[in-house]
PDB file of N, CA and C in Angstrom:
ATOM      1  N   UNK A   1     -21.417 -30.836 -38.990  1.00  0.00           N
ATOM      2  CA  UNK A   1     -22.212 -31.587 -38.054  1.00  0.00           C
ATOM      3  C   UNK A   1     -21.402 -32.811 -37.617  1.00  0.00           C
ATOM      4  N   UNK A   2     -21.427 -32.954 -36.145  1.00  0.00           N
ATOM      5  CA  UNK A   2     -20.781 -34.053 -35.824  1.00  0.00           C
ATOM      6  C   UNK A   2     -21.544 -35.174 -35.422  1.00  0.00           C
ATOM      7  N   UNK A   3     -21.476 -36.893 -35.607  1.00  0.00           N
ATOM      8  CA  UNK A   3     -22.649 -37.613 -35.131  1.00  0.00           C
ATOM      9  C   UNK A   3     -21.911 -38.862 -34.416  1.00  0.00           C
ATOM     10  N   UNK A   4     -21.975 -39.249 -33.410  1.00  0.00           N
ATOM     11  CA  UNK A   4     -21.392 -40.194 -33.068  1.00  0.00           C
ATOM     12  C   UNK A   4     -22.237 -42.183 -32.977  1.00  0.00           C
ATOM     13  N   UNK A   5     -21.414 -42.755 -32.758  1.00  0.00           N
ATOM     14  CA  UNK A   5     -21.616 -44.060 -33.071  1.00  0.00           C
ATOM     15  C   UNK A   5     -22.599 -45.085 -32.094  1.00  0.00           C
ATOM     16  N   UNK A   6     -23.377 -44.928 -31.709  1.00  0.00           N
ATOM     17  CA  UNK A   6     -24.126 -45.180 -30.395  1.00  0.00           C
ATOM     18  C   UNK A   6     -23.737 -46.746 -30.215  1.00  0.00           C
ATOM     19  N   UNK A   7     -23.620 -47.603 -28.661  1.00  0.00           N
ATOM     20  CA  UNK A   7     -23.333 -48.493 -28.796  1.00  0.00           C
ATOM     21  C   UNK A   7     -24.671 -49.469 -28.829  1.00  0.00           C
ATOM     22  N   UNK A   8     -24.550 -50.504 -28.978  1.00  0.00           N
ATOM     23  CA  UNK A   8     -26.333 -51.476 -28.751  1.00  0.00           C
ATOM     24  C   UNK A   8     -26.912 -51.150 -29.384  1.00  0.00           C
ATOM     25  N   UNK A   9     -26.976 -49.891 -30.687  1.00  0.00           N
ATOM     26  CA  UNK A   9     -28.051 -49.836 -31.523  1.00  0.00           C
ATOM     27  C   UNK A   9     -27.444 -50.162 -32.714  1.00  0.00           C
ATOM     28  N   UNK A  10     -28.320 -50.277 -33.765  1.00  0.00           N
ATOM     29  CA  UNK A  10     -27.960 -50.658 -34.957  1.00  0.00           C
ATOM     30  C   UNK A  10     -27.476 -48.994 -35.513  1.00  0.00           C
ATOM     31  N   UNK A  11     -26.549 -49.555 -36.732  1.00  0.00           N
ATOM     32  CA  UNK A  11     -26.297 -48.048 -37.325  1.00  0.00           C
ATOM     33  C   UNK A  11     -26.176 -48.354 -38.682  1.00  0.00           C
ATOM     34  N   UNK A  12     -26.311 -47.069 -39.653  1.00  0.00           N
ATOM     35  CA  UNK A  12     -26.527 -46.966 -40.835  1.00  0.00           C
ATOM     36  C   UNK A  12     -25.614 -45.952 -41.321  1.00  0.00           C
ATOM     37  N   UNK A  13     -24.579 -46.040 -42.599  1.00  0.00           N
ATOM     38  CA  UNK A  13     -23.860 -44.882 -42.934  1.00  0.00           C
ATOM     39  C   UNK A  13     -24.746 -44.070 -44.696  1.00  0.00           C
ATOM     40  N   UNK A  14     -24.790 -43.472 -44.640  1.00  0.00           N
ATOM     41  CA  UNK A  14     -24.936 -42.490 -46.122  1.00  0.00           C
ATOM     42  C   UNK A  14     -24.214 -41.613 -46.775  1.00  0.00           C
ATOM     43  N   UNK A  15     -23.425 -42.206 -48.005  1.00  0.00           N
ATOM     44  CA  UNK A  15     -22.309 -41.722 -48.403  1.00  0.00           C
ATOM     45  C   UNK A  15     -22.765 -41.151 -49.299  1.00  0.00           C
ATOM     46  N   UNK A  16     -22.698 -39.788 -50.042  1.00  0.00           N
ATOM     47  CA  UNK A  16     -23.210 -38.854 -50.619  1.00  0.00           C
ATOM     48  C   UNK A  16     -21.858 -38.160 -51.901  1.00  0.00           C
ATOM     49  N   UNK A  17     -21.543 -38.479 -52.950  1.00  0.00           N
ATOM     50  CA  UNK A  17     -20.691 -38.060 -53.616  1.00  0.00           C
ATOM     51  C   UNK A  17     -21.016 -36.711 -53.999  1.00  0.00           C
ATOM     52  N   UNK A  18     -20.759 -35.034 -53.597  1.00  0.00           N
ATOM     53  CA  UNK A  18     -21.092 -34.366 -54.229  1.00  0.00           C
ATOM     54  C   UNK A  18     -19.875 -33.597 -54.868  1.00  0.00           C
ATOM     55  N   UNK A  19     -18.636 -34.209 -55.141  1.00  0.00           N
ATOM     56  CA  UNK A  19     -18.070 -33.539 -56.208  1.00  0.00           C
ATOM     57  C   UNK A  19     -18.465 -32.391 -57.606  1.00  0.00           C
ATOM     58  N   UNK A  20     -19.626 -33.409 -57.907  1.00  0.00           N
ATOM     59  CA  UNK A  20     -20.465 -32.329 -59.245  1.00  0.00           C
ATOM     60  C   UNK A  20     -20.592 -30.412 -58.326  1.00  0.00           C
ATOM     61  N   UNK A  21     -21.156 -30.791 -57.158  1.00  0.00           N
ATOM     62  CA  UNK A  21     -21.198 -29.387 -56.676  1.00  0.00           C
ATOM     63  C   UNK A  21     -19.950 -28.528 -56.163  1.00  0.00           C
ATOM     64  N   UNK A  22     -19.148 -29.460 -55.761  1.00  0.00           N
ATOM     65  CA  UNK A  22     -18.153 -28.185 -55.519  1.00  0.00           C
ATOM     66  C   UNK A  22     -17.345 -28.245 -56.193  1.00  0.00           C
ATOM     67  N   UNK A  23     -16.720 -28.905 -56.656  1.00  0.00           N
ATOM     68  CA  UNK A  23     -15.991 -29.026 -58.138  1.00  0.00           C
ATOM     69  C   UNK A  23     -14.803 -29.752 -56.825  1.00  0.00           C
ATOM     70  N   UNK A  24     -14.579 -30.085 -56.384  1.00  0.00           N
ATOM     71  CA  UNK A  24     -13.626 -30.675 -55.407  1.00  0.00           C
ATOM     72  C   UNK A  24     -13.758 -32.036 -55.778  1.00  0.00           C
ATOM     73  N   UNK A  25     -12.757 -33.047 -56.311  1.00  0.00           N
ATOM     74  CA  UNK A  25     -12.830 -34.567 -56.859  1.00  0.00           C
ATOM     75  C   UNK A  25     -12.907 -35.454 -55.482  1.00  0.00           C
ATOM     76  N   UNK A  26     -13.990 -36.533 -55.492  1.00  0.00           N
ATOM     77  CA  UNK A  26     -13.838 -37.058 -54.518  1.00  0.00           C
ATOM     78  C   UNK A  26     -14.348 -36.656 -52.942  1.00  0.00           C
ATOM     79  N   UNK A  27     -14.946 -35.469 -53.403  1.00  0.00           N
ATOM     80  CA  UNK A  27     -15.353 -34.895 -51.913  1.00  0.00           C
ATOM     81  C   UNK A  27     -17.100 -35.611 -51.793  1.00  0.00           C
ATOM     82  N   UNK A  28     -16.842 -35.847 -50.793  1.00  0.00           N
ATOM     83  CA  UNK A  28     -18.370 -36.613 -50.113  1.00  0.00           C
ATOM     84  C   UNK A  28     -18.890 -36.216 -48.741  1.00  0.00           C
ATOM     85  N   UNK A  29     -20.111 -36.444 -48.626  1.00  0.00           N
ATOM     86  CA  UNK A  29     -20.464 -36.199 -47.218  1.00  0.00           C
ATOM     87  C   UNK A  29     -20.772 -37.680 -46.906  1.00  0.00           C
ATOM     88  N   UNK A  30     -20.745 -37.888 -45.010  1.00  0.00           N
ATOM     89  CA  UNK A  30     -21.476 -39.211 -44.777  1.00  0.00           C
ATOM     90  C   UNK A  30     -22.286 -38.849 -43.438  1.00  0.00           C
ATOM     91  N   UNK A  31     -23.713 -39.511 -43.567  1.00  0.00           N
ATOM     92  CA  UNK A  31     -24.378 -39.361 -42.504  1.00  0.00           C
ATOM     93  C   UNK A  31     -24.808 -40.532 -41.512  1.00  0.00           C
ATOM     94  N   UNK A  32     -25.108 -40.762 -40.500  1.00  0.00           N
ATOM     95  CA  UNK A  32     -25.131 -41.972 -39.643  1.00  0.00           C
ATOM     96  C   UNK A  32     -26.150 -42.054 -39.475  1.00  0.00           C
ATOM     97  N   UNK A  33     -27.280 -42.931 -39.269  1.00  0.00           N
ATOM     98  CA  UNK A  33     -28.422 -43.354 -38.963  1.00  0.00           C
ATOM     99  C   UNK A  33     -29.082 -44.660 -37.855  1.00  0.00           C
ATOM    100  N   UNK A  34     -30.293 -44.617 -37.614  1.00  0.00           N
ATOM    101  CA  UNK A  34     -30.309 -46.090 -37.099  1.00  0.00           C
ATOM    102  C   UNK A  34     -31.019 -46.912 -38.024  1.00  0.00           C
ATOM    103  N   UNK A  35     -31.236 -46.261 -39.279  1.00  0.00           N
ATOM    104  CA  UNK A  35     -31.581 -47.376 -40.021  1.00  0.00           C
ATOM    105  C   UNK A  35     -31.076 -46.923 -41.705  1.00  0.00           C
ATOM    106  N   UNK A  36     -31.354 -47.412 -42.536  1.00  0.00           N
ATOM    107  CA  UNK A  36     -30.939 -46.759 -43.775  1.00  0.00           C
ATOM    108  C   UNK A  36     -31.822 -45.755 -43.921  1.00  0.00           C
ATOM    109  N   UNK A  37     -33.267 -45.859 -43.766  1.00  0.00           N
ATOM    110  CA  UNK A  37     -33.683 -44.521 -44.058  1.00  0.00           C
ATOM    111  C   UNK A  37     -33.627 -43.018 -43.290  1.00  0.00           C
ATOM    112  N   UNK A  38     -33.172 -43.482 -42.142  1.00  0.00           N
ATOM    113  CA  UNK A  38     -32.977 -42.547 -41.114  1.00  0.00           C
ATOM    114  C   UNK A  38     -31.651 -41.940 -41.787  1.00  0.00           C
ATOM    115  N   UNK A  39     -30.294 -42.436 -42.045  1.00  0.00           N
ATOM    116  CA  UNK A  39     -29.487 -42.177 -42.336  1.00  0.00           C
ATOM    117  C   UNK A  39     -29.571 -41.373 -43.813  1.00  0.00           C
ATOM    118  N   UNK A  40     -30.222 -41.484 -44.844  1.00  0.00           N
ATOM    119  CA  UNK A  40     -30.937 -41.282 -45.698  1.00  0.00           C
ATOM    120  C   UNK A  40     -31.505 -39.512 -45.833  1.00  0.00           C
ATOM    121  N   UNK A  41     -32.604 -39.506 -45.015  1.00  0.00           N
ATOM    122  CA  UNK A  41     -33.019 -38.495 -44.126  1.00  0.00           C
ATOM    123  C   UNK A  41     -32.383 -37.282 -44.150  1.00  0.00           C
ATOM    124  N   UNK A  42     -31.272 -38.020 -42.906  1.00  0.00           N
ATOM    125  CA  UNK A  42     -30.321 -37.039 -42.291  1.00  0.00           C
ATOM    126  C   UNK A  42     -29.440 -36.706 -43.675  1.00  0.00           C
ATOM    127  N   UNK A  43     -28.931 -37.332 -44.641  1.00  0.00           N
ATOM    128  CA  UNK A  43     -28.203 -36.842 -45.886  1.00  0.00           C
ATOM    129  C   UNK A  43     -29.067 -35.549 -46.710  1.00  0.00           C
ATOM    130  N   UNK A  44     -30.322 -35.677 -46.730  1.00  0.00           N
ATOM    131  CA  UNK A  44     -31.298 -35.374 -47.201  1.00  0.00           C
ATOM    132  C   UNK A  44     -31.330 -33.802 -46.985  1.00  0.00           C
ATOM    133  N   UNK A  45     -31.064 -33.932 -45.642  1.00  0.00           N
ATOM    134  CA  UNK A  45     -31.808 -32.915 -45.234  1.00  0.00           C
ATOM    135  C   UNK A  45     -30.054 -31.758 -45.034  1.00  0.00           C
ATOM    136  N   UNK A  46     -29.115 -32.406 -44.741  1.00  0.00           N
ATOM    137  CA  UNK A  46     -27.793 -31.850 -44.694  1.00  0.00           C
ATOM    138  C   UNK A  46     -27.237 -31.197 -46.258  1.00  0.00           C
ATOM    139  N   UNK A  47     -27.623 -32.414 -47.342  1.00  0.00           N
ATOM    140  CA  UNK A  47     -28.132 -31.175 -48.540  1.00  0.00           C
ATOM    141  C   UNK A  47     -29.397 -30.004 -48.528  1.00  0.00           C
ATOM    142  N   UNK A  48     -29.878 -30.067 -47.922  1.00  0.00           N
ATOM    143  CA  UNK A  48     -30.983 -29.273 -48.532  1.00  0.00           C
ATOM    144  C   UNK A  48     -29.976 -28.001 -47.485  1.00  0.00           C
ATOM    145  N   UNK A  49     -29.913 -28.221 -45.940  1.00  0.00           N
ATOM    146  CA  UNK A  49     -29.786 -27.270 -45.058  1.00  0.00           C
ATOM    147  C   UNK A  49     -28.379 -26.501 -45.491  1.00  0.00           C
ATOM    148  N   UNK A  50     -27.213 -27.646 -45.852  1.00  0.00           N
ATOM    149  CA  UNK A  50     -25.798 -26.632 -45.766  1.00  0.00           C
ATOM    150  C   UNK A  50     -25.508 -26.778 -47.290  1.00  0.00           C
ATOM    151  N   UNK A  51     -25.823 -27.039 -47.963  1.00  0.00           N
ATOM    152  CA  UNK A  51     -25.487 -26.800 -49.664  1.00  0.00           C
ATOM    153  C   UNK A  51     -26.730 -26.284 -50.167  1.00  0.00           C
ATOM    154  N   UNK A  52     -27.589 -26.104 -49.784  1.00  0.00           N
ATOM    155  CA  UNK A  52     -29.477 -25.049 -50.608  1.00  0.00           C
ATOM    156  C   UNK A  52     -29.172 -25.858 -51.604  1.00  0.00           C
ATOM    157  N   UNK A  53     -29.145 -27.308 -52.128  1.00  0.00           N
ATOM    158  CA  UNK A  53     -29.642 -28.515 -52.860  1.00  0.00           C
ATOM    159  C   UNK A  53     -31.245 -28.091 -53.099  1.00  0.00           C
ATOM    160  N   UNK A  54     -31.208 -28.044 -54.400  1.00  0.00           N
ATOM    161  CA  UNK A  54     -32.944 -28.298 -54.734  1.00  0.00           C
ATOM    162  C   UNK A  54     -33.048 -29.499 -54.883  1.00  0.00           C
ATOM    163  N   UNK A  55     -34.654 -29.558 -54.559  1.00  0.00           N
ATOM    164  CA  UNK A  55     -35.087 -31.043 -54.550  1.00  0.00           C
ATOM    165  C   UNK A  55     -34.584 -32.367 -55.593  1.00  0.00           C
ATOM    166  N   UNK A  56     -34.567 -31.481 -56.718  1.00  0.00           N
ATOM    167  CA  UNK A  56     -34.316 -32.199 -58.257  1.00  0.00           C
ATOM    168  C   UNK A  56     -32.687 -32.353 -57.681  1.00  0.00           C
ATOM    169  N   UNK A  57     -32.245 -31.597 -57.188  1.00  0.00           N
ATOM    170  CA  UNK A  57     -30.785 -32.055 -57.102  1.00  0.00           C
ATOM    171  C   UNK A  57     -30.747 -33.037 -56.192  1.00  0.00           C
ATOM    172  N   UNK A  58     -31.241 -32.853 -55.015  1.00  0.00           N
ATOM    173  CA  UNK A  58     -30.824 -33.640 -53.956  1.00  0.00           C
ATOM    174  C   UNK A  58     -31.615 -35.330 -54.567  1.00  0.00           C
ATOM    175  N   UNK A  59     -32.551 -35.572 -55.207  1.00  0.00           N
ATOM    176  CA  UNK A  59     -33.192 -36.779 -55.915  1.00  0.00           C
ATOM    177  C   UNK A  59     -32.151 -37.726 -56.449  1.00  0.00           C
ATOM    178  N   UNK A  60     -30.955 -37.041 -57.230  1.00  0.00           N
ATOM    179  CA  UNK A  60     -30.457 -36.790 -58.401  1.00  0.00           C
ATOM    180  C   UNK A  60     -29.471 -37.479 -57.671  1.00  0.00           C
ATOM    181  N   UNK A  61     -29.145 -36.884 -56.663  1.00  0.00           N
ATOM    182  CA  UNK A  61     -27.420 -37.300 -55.570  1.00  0.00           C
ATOM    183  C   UNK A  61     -27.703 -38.461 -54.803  1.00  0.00           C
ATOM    184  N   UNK A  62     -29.154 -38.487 -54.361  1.00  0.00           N
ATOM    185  CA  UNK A  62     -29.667 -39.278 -53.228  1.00  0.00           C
ATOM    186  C   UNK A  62     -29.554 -40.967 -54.471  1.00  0.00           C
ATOM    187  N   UNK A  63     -29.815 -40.905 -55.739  1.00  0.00           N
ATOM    188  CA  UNK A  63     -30.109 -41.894 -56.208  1.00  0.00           C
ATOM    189  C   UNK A  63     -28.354 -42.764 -56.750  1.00  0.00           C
ATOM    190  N   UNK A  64     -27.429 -41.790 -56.486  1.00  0.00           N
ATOM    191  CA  UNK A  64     -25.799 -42.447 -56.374  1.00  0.00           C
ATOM    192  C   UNK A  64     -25.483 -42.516 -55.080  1.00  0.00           C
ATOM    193  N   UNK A  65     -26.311 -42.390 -54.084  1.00  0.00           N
ATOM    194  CA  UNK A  65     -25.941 -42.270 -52.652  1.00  0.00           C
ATOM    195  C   UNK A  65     -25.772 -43.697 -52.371  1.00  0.00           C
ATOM    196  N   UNK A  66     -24.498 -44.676 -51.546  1.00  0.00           N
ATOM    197  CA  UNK A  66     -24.253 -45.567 -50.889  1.00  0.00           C
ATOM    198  C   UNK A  66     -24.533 -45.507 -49.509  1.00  0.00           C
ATOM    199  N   UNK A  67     -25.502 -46.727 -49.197  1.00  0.00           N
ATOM    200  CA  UNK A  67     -26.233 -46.675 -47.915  1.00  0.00           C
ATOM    201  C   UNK A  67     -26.246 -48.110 -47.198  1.00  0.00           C
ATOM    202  N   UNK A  68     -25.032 -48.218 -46.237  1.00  0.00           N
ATOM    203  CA  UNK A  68     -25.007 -49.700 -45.957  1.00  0.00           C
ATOM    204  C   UNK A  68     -24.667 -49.562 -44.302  1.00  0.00           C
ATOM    205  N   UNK A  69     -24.777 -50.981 -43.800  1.00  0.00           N
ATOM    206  CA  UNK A  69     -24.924 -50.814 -42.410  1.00  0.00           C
ATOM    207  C   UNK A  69     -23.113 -50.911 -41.735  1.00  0.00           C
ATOM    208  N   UNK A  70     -22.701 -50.024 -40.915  1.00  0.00           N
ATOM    209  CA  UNK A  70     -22.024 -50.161 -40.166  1.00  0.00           C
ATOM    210  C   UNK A  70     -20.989 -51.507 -39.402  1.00  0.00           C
ATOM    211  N   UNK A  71     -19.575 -51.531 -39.573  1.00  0.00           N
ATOM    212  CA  UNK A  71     -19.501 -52.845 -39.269  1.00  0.00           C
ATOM    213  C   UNK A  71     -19.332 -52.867 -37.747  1.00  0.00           C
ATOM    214  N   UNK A  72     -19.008 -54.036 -37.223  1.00  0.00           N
ATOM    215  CA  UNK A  72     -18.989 -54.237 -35.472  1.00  0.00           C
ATOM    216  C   UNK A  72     -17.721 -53.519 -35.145  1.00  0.00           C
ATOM    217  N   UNK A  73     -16.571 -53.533 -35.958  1.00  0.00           N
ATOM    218  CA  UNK A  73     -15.577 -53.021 -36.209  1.00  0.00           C
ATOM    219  C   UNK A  73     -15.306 -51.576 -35.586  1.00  0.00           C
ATOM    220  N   UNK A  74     -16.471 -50.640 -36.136  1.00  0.00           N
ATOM    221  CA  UNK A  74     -16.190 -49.138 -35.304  1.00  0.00           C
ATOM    222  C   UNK A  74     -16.767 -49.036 -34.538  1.00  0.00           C
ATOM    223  N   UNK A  75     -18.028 -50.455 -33.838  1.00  0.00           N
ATOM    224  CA  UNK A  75     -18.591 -49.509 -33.004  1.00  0.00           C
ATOM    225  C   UNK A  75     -17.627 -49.431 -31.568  1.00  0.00           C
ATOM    226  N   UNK A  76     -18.014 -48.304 -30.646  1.00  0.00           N
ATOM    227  CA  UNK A  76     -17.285 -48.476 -29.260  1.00  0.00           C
ATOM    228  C   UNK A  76     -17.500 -48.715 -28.743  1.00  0.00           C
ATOM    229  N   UNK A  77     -16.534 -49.534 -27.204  1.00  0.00           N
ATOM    230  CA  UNK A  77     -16.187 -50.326 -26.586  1.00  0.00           C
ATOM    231  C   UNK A  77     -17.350 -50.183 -24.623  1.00  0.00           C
TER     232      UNK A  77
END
């Protein structure tokens, strides 16, 4: 899934460590949002849809999940 950076709105990233599942060190997903829970959400639901994450799992990932706002830095011009 690709998500891009909208300009004038606020944005939210969700960094998702799921190494435990693929056995790959360091592998993460990140999802973009306009708010933390939106971003949140969208992690949420990208486990459940492209890894079949059960709930107990996705709880489990969601609660090491890093969820902070975007700096002015990437957004575009």
């Amino acid at each position: 899934m690709v998500q891009e950076i909208r300009s004038n709105e606020p944005q939210y990233v969700c960094v998702v460590a799921i190494e435990k599942m693929t056995g790959n060190q360091d592998e993460e997903i990140m999802t973009l949002g306009v708010s933390a829970d939106d971003a949140k959400g969208q992690a949420m639901q990208l486990l459940a849809d492209n890894y079949q994450c059960q709930e107990a799992q996705i709880v489990e990932l969601m609660q090491q999940a890093k969820i902070e706002p975007i700096g002015q830095w990437c957004a575009p011009k």
